[in-house]
N, C-alpha and C. Protein backbone atom coordinates (compact mmCIF):
# COMPACT_ATOMS: atom_id res chain seq x y z
N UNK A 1 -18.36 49.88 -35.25
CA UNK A 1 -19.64 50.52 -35.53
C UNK A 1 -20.78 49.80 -34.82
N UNK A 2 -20.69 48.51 -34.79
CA UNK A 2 -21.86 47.58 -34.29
C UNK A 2 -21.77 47.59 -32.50
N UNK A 3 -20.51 47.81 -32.29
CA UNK A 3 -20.36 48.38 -30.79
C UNK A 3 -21.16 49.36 -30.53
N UNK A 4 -20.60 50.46 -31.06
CA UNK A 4 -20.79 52.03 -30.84
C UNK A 4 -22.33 52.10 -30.82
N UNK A 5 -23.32 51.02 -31.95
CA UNK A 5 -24.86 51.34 -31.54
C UNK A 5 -25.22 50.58 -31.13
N UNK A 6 -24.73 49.49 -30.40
CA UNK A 6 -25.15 48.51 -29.30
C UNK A 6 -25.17 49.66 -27.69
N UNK A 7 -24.18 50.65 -27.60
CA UNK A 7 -23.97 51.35 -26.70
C UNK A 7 -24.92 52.01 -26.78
N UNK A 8 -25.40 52.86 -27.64
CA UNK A 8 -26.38 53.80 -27.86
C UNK A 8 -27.91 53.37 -27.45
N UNK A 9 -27.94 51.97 -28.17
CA UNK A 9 -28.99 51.52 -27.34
C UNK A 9 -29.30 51.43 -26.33
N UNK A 10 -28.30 50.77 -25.70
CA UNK A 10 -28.29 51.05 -24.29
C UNK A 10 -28.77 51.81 -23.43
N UNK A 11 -27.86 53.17 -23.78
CA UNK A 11 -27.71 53.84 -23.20
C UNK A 11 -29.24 54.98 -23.41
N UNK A 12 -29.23 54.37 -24.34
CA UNK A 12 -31.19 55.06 -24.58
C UNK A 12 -32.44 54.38 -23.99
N UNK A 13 -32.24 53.30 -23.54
CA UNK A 13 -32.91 52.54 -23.20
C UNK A 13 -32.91 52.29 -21.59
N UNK A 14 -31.81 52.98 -20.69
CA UNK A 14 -31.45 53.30 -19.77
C UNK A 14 -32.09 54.53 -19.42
N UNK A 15 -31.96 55.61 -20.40
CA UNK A 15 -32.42 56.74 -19.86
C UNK A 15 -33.52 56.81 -20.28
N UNK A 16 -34.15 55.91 -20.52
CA UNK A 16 -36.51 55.94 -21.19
C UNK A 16 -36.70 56.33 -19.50
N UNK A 17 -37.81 56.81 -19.63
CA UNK A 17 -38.45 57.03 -18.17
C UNK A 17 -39.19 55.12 -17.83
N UNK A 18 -39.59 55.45 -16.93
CA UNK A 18 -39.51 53.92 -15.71
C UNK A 18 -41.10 53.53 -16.42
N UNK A 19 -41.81 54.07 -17.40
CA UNK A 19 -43.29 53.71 -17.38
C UNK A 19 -43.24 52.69 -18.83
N UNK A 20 -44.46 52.73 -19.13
CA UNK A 20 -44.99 51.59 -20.21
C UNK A 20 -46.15 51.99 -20.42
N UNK A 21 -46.21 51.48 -22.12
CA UNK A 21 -47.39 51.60 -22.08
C UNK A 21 -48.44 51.29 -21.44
N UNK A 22 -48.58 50.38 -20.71
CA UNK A 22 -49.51 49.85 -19.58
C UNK A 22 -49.88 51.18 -18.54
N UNK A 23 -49.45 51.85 -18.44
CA UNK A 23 -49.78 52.64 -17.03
C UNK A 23 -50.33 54.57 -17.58
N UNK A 24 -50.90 54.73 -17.01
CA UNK A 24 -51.76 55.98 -17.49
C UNK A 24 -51.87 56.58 -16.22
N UNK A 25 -51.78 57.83 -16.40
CA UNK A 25 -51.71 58.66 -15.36
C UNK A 25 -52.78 60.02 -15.51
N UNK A 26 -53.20 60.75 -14.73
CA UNK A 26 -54.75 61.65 -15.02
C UNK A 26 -54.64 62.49 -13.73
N UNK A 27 -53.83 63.79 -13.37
CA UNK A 27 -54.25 64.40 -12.16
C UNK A 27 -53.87 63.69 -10.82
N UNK A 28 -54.67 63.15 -10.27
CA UNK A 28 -54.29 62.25 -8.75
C UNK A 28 -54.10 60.62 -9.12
N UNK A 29 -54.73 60.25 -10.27
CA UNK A 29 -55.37 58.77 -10.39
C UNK A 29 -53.77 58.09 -11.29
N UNK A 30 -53.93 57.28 -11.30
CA UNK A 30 -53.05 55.76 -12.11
C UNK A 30 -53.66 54.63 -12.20
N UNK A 31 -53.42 54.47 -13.36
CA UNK A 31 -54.26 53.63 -13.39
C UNK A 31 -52.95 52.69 -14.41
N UNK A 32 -52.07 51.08 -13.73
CA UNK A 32 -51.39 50.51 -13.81
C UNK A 32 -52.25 49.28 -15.26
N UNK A 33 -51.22 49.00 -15.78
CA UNK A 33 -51.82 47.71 -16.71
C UNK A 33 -52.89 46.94 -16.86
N UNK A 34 -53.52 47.73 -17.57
CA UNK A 34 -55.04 47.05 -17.25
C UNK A 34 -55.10 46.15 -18.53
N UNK A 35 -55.70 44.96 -18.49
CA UNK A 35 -56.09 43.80 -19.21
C UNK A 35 -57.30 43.37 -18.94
N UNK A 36 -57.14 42.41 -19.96
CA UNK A 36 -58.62 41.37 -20.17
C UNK A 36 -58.21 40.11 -20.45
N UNK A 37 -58.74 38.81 -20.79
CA UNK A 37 -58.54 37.89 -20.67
C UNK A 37 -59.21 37.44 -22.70
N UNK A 38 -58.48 36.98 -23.34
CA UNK A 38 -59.87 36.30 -24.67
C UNK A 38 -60.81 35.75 -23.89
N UNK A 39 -62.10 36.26 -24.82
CA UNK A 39 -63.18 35.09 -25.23
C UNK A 39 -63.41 34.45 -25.81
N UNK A 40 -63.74 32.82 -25.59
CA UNK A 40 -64.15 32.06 -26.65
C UNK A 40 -65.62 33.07 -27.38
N UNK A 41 -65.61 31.88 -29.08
CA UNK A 41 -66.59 32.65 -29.61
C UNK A 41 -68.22 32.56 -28.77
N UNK A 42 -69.02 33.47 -28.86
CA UNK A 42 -70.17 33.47 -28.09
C UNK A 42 -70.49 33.45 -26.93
N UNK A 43 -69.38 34.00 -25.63
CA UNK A 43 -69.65 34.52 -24.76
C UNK A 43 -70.00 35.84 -24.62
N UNK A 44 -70.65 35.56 -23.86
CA UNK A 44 -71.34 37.44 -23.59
C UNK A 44 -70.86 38.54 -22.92
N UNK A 45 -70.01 37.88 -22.16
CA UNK A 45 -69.51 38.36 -20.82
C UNK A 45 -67.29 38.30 -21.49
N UNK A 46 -67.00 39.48 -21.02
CA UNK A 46 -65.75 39.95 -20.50
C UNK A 46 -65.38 40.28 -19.17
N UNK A 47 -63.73 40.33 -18.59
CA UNK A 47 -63.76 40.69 -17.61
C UNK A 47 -62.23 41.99 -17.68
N UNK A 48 -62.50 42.79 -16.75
CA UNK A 48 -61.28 44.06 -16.97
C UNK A 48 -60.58 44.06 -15.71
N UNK A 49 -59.34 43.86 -15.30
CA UNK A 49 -58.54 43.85 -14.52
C UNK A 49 -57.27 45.47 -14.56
N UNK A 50 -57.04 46.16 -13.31
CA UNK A 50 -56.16 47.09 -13.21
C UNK A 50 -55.88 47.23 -11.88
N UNK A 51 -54.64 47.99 -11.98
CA UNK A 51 -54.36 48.75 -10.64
C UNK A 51 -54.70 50.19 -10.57
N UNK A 52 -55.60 50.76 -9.60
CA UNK A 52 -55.50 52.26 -9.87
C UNK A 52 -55.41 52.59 -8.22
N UNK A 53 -54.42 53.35 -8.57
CA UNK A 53 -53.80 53.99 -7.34
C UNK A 53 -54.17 55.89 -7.28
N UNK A 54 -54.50 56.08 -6.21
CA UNK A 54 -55.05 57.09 -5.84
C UNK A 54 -53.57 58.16 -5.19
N UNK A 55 -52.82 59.01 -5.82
CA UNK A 55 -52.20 59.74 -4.88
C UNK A 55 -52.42 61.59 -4.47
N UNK A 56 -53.87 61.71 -4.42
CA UNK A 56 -54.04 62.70 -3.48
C UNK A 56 -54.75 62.86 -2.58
N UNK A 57 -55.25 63.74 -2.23
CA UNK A 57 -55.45 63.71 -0.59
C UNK A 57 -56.83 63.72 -0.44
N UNK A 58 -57.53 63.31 -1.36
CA UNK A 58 -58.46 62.88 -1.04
C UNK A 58 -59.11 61.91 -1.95
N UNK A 59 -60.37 61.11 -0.96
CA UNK A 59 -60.93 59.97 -1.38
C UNK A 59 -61.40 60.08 -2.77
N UNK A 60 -61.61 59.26 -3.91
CA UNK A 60 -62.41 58.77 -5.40
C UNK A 60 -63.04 57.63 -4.80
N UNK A 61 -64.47 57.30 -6.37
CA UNK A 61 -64.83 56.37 -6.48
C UNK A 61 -64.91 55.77 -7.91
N UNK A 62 -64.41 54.80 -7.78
CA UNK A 62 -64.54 53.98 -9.47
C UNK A 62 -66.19 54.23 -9.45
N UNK A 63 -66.99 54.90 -10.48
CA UNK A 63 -68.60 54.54 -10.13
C UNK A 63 -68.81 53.69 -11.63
N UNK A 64 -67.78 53.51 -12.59
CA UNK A 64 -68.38 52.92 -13.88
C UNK A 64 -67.42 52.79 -14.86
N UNK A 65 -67.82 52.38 -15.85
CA UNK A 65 -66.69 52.19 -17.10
C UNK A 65 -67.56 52.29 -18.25
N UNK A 66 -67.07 52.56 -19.70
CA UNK A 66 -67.81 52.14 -20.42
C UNK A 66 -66.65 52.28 -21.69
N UNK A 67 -66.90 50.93 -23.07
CA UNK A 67 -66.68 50.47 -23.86
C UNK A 67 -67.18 50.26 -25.12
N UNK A 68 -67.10 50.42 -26.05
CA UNK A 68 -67.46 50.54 -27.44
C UNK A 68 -67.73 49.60 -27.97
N UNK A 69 -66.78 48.18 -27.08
CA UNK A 69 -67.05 46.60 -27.72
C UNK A 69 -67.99 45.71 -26.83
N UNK A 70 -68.81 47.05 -25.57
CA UNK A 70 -70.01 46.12 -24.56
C UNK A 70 -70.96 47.25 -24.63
N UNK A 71 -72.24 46.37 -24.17
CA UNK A 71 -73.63 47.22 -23.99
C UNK A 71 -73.32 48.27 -22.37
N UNK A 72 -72.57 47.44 -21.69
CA UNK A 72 -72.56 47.47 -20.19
C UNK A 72 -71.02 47.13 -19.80
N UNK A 73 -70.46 48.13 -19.19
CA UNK A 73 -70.05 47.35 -17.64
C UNK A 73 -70.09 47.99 -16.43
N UNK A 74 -69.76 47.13 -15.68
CA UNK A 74 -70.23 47.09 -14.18
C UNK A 74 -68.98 46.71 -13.52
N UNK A 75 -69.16 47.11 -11.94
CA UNK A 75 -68.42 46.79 -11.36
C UNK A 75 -68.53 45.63 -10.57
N UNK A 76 -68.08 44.54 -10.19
CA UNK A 76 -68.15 43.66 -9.43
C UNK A 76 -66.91 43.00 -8.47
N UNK A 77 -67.54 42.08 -7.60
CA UNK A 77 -66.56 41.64 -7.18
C UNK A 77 -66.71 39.86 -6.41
N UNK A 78 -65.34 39.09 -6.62
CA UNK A 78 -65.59 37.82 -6.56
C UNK A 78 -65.49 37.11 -5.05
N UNK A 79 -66.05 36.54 -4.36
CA UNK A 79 -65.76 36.27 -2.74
C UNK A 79 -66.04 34.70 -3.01
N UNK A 80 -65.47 34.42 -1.80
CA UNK A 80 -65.85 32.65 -1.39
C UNK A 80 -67.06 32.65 0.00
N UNK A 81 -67.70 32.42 -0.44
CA UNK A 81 -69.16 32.35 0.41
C UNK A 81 -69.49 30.56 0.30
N UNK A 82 -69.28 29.99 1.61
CA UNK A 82 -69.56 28.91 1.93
C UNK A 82 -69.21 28.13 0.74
N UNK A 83 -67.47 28.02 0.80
CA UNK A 83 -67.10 27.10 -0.14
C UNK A 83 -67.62 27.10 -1.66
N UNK A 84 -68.02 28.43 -2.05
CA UNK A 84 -69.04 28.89 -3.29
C UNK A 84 -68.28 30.00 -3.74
N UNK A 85 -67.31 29.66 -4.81
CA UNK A 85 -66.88 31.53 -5.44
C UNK A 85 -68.02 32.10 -5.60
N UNK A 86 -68.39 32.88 -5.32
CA UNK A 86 -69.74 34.24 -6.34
C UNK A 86 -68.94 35.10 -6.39
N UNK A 87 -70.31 35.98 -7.12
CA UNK A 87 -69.89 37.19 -8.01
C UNK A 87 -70.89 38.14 -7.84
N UNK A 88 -70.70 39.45 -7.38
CA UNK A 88 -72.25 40.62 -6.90
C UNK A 88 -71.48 41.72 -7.17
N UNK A 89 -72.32 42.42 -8.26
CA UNK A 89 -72.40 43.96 -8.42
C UNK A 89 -71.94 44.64 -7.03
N UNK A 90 -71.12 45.60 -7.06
CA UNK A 90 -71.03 46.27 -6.38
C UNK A 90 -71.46 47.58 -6.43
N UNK A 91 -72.49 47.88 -5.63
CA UNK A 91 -73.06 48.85 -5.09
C UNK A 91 -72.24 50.33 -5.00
N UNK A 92 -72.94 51.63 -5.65
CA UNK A 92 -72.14 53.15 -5.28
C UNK A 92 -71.39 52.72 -6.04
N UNK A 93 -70.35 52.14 -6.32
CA UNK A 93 -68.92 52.28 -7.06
C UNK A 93 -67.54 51.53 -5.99
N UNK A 94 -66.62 51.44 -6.35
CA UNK A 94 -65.49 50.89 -5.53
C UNK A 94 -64.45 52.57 -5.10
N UNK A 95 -64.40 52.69 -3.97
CA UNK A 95 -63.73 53.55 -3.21
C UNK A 95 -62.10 53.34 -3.53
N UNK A 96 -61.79 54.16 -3.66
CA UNK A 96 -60.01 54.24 -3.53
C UNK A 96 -59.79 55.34 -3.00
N UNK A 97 -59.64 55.20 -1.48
CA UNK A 97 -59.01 56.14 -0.62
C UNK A 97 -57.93 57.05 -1.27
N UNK A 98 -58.03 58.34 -0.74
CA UNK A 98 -56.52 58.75 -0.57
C UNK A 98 -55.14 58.43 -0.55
N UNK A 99 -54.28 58.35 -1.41
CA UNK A 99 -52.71 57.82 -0.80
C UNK A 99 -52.97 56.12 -1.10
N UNK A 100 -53.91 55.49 -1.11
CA UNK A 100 -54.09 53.81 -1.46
C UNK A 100 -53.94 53.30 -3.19
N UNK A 101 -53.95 51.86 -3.22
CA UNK A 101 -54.00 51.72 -4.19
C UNK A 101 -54.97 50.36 -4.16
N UNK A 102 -56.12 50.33 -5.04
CA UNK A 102 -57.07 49.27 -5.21
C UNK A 102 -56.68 48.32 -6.60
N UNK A 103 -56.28 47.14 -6.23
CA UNK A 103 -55.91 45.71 -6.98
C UNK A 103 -57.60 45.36 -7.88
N UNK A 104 -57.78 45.16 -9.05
CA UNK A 104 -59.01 44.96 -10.23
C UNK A 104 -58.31 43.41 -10.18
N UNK A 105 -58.80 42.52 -9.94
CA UNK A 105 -57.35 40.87 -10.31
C UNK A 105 -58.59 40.04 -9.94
N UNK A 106 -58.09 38.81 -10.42
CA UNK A 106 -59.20 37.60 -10.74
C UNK A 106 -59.22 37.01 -9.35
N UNK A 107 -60.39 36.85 -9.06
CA UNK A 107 -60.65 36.44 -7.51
C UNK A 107 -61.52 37.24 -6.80
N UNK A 108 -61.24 38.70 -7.34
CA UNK A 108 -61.20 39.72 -6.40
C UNK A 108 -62.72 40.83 -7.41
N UNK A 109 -62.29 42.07 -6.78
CA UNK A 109 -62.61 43.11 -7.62
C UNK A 109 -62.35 43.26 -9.26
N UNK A 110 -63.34 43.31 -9.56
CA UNK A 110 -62.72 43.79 -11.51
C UNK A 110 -64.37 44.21 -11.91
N UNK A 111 -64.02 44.69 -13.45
CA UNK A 111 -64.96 45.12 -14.53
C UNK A 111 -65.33 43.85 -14.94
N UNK A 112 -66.66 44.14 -15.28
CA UNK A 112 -67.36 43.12 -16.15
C UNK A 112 -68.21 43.62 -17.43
N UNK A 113 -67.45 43.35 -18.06
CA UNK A 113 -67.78 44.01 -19.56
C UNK A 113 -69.64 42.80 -20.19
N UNK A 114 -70.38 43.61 -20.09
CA UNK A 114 -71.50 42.63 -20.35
C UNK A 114 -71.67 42.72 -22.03
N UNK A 115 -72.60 42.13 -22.50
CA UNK A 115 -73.04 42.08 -23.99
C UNK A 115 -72.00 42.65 -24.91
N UNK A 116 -71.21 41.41 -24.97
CA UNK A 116 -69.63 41.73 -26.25
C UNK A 116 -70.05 41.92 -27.04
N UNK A 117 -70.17 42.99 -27.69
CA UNK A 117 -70.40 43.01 -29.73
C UNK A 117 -69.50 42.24 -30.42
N UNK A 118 -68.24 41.50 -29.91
CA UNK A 118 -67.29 40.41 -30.42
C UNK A 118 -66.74 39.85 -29.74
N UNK A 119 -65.87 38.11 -29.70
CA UNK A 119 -65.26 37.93 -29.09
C UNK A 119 -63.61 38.86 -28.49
N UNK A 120 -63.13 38.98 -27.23
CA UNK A 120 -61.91 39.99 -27.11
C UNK A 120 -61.14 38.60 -27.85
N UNK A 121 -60.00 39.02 -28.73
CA UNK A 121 -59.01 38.42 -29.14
C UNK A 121 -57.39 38.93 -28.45
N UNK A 122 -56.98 37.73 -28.03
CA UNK A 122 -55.32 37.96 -27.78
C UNK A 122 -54.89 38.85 -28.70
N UNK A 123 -53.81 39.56 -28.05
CA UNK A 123 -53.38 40.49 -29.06
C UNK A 123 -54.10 42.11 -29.37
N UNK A 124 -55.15 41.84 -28.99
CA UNK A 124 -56.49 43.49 -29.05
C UNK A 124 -56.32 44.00 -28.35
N UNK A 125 -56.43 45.64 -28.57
CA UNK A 125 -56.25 46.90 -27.37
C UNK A 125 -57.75 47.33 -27.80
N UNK A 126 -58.19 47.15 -26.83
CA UNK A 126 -59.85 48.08 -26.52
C UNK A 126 -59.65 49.20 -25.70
N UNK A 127 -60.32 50.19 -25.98
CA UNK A 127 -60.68 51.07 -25.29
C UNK A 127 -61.56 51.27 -23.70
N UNK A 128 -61.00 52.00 -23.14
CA UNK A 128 -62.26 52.06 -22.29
C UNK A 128 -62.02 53.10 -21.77
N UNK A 129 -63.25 53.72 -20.95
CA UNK A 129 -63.27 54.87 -20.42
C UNK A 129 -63.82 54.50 -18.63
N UNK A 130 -63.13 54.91 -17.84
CA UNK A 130 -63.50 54.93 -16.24
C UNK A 130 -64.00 56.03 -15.67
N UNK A 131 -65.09 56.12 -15.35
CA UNK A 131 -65.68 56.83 -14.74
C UNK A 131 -65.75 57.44 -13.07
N UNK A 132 -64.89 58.11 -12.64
CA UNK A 132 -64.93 58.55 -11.04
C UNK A 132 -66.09 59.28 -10.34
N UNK A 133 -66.23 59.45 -8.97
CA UNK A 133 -66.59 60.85 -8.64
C UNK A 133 -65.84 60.71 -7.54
N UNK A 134 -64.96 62.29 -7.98
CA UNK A 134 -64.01 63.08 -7.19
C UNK A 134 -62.68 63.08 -8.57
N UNK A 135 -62.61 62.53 -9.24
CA UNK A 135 -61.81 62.66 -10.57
C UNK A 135 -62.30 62.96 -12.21
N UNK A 136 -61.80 63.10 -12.92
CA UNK A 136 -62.20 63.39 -14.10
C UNK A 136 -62.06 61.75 -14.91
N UNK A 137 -63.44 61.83 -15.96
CA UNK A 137 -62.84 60.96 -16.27
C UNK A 137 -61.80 60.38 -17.02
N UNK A 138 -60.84 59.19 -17.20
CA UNK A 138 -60.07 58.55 -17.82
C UNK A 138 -60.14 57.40 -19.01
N UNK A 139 -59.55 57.67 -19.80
CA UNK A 139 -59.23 57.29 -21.10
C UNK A 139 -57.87 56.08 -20.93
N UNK A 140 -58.49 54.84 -21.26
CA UNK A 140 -57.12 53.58 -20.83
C UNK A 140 -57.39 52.48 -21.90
N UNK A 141 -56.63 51.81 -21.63
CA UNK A 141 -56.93 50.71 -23.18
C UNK A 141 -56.54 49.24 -22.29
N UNK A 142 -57.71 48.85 -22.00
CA UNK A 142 -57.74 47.09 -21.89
C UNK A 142 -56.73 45.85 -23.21
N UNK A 143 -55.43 45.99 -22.41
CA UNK A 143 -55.03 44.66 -23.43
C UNK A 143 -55.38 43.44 -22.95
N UNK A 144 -55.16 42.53 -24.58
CA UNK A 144 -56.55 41.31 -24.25
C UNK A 144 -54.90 40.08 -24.25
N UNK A 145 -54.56 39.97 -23.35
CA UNK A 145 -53.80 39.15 -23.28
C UNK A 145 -54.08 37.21 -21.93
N UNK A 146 -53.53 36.27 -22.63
CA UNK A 146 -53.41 35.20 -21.62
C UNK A 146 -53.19 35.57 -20.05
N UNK A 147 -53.92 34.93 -19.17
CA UNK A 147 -53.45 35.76 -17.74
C UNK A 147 -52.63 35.11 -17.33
N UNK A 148 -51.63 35.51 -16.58
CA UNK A 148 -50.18 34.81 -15.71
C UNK A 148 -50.42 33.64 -15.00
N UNK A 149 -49.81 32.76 -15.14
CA UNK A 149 -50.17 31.44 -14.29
C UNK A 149 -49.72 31.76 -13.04
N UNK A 150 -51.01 30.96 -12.06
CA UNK A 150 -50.65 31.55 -10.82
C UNK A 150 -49.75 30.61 -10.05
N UNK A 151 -49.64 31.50 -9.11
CA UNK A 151 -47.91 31.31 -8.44
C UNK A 151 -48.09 29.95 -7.53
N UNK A 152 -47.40 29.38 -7.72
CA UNK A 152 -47.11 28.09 -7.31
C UNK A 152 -46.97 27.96 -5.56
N UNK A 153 -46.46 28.98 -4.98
CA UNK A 153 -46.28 29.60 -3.73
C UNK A 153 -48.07 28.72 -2.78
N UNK A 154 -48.70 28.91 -3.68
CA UNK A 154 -50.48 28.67 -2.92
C UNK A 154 -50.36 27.20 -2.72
N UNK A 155 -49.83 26.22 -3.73
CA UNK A 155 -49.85 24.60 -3.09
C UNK A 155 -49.15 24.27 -2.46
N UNK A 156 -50.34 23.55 -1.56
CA UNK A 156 -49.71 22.78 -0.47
C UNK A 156 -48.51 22.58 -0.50
């Protein structure tokens, strides 16, 4: 008997379709595992990380987001300017071509969730809503999880 539903499992768990909760889909758009990072208590500032991949044939723009647990967010993005990480609003919205897919990841491009009404806690699914033009908008849920230690591959 303990066979027979060890098999079943299996075999159900084999045939789930290939997705997760992480990934949301809307018409042309995907939008892959999107997260956040905790805040300690009394920061103001959050940050929102995703993949959203564009597969039709024509161009979108991320122009906004908005959240129930911020006053604001915005889009930004992180560069190394003379040995100086910064950080600058990005202007119009972030483009995702046709057929491409645009990386939200620490370093880089992401949301910046401004004026937290609470700290995000490990473990929390927030809401959020993304705003396009050339798509409708989307409905996704920021999990607030530890971020992946990065890959060892970068030292020397």
């Amino acid at each position: 008997m303990k066979y027979c539903l060890s098999v079943l499992v299996l075999a159900l768990a084999l045939a789930a379709p290939a997705t997760s909760a992480h990934d949301y889909s809307q018409g042309a758009v995907t939008v892959d595992h999107p997260w956040s990072r905790p805040t300690p208590p009394g920061t103001p500032v959050g940050v929102g990380y995703m993949s959203i991949s564009n597969t039709g044939g024509n161009d979108i723009v991320l122009v906004g987001a908005r959240t129930p647990r911020a006053d604001r967010v915005s889009i930004h993005k992180s560069s190394m300017q003379e040995g100086v990480m910064r950080m600058t609003p990005v202007k119009g919205g972030l483009a995702i071509p046709a057929g491409e897919t645009v990386e939200l990841k620490p370093y880089s491009y992401h949301l910046m969730l401004e004026k937290l009404k609470s700290p995000l806690q490990e473990g929390e699914v927030i809401p959020l809503t993304l705003s396009f033009e050339g798509a409708e908008d989307m409905e996704v849920e920021l999990n607030i999880t530890q971020p992946r230690p990065r890959s060892l591959s970068r030292m020397p």
